[in-house]
Protein backbone atom coordinates (compact mmCIF):
# COMPACT_ATOMS: atom_id res chain seq x y z
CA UNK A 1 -13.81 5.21 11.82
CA UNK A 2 -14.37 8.53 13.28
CA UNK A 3 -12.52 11.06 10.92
CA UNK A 4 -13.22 14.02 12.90
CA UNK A 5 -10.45 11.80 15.68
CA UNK A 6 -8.21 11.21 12.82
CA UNK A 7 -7.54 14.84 11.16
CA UNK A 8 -8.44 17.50 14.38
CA UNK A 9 -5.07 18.34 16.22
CA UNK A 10 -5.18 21.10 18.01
CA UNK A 11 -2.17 23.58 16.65
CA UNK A 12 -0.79 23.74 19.85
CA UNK A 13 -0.23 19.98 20.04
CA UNK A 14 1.83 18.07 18.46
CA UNK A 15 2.21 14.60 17.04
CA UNK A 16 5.01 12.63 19.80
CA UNK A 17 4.07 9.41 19.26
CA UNK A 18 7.21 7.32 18.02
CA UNK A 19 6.97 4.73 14.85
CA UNK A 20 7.53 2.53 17.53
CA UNK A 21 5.03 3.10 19.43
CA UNK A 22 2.16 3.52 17.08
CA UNK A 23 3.39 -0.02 15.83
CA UNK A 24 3.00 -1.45 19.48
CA UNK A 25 -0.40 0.34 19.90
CA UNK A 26 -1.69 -1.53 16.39
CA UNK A 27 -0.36 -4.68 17.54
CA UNK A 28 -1.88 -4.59 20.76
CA UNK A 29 -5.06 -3.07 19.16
CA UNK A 30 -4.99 -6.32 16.60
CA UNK A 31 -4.09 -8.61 19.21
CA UNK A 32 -7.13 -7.73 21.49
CA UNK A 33 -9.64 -7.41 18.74
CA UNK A 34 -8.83 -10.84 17.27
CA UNK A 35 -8.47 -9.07 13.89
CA UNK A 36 -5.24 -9.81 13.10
CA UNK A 37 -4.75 -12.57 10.31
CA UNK A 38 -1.83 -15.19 10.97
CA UNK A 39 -0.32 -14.19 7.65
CA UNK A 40 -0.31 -10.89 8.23
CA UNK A 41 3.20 -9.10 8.95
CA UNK A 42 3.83 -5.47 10.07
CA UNK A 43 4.88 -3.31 6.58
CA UNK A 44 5.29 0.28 7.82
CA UNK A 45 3.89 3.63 9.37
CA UNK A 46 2.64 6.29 7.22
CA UNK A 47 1.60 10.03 8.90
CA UNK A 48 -1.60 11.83 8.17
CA UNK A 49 -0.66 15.69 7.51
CA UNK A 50 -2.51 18.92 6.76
CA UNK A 51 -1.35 22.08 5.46
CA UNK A 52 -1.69 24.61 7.83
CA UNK A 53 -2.22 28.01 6.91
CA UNK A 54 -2.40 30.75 10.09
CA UNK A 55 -1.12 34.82 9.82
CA UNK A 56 0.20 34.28 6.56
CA UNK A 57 2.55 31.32 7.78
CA UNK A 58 1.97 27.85 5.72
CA UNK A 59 3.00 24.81 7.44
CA UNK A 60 2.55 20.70 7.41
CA UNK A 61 1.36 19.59 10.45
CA UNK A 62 1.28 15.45 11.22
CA UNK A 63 -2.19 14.84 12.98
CA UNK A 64 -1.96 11.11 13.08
CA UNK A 65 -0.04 7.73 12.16
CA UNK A 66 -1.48 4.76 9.88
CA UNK A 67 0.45 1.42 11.13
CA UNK A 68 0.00 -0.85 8.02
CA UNK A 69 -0.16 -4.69 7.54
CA UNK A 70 0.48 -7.01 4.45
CA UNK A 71 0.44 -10.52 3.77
CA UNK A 72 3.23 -12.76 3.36
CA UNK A 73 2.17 -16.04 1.34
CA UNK A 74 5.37 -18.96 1.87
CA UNK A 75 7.27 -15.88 2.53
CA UNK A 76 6.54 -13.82 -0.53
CA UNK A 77 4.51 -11.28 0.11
CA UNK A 78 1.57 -9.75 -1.67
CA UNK A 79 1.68 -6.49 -3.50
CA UNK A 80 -0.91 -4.13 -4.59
CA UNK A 81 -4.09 -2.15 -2.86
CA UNK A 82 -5.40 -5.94 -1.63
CA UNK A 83 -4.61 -8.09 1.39
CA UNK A 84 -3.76 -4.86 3.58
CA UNK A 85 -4.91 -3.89 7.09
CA UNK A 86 -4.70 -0.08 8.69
CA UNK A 87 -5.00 1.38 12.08
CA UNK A 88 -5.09 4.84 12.49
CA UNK A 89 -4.02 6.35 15.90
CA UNK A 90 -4.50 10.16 16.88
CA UNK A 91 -1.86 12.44 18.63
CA UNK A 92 -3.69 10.94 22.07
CA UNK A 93 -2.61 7.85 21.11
CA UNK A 94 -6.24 6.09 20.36
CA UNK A 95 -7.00 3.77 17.65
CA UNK A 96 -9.39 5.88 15.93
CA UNK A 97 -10.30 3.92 12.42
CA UNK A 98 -9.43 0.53 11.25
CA UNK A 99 -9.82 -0.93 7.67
CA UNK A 100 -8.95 -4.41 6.99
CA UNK A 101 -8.89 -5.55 3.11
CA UNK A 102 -8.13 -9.42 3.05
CA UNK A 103 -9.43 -12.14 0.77
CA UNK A 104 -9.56 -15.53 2.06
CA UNK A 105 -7.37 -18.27 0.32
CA UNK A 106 -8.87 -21.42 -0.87
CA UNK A 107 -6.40 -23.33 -2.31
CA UNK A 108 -2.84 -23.25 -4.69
CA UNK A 109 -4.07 -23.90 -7.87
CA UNK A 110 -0.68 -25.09 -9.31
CA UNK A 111 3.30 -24.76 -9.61
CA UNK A 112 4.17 -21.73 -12.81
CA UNK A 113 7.39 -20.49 -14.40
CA UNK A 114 7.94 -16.63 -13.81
CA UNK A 115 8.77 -14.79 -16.45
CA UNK A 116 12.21 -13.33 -15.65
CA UNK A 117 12.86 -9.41 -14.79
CA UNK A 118 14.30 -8.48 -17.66
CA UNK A 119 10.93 -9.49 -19.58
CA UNK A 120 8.33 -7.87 -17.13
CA UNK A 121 10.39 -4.60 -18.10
CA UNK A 122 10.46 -4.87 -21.87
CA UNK A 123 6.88 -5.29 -21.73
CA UNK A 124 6.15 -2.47 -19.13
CA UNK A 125 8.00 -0.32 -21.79
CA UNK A 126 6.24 -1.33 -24.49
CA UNK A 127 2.90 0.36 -22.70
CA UNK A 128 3.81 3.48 -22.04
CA UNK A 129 5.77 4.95 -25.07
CA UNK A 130 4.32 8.36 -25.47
CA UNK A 131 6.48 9.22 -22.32
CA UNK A 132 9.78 11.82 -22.92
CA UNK A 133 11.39 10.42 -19.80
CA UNK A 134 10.48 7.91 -17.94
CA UNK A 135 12.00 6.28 -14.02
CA UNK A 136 11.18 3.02 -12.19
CA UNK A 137 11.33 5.09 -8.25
CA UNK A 138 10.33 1.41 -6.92
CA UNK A 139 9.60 -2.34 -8.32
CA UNK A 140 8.41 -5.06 -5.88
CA UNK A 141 7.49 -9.12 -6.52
CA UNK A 142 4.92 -10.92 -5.07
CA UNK A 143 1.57 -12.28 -5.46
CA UNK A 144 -0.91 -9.50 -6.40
CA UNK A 145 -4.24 -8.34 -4.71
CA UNK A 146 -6.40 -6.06 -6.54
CA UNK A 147 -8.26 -3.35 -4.94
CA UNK A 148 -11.63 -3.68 -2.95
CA UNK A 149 -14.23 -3.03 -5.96
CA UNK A 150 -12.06 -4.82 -8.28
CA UNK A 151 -13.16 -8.41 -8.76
CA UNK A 152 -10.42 -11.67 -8.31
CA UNK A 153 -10.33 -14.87 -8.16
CA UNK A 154 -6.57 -15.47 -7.88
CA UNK A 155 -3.64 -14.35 -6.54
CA UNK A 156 -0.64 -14.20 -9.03
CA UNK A 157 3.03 -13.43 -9.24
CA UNK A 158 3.31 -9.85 -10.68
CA UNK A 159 5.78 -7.10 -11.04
CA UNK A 160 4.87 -3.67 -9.73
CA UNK A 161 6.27 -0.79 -11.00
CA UNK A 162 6.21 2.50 -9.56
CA UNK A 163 7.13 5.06 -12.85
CA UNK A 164 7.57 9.25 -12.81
CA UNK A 165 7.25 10.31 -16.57
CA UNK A 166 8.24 13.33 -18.12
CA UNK A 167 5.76 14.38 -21.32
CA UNK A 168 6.31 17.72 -22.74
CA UNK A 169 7.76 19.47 -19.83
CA UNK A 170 5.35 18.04 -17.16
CA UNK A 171 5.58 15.11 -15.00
CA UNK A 172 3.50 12.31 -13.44
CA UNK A 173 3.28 8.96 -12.16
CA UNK A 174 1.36 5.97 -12.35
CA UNK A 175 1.63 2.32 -11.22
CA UNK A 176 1.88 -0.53 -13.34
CA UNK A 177 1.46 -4.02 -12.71
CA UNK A 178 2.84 -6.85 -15.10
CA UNK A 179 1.99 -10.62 -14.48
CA UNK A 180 5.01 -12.57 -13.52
CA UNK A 181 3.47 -15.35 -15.52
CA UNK A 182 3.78 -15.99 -19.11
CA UNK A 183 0.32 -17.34 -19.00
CA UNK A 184 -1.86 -15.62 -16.87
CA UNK A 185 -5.04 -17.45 -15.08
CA UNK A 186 -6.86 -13.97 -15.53
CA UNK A 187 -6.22 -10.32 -16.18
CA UNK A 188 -5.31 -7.86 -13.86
CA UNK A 189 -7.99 -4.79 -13.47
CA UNK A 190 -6.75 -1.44 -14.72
């Protein structure tokens, strides 16, 4: 990946390149390269920006676009920093990085009961209770991949929360993940 590609734009150039198009350029980019799973489906375009400060001015400036891939197991899809492929293009319109995260599949181990909703959110109250205030901005389903230095030997239905908190006047965020199963074949990392 060659950074200096992905965050120089000069200031008097902008970023033109439609969602559209940076999805077509990954595609084709994936396509060509042979490095794009079968299970893999197209999830969404992120920018890169910097804060630009000239003459007292302070602006955000978008110097690139990320064109992101998940997986999609039987048509659920899989959650979480794992299974997830990104190409970054510059303002010229050149793949400039790629970074692939995907963990091969051996086998289902079995058939499970999910727990329902309503459960996976009793218990994700139950472990943060020090917060004033606390809102779910975004909660997905699927099978959960862990993050590349965290070790896993199964994919599992999970819950994913996305939470702002409020404690004392200031306010955060984290992520929390809570099995979908009752029993779970291992613990996620944290």
């Amino acid at each position: 990946m060659d950074l200096s590609k992905i965050w120089l734009c000069p200031l008097d150039v902008s970023f033109s390149i439609t969602d559209a198009e940076a999805r077509a350029i990954a595609e084709e980019f994936l396509k060509r390269t042979g490095l794009r799973p079968k299970d893999s489906v197209f999830y969404k375009v992120s920018h890169s920006k910097v804060m630009v400060v000239s003459e007292g001015e302070k602006w955000e400036k978008i110097t690139g676009a990320t064109v992101i891939f998940r997986r999609q197991i039987d048509g659920i899809p899989v959650i979480g920093p794992g299974s997830v492929i990104r190409v970054y293009i510059n303002h010229e319109k050149e793949v400039v990085g790629f970074y692939k995260l995907w963990r091969e599949i051996e086998k289902t181990v079995g058939i499970a009961k999910i727990i329902s909703l309503n459960s996976a959110i009793e218990k994700a109250k139950t472990r943060r209770s020090r917060a004033d205030v606390a809102r779910v901005d975004k909660l997905e389903f699927g099978y959960f991949a862990q993050g590349e230095a965290d070790r896993q030997r199964y994919f599992q239905p999970a819950y994913l929360f996305c939470i702002t908190v409020e404690i004392r006047g200031a306010k955060g965020g984290y992520v929390d993940v809570i099995s979908g199963l009752a029993n779970p074949l291992e613990a996620f990392e944290r």
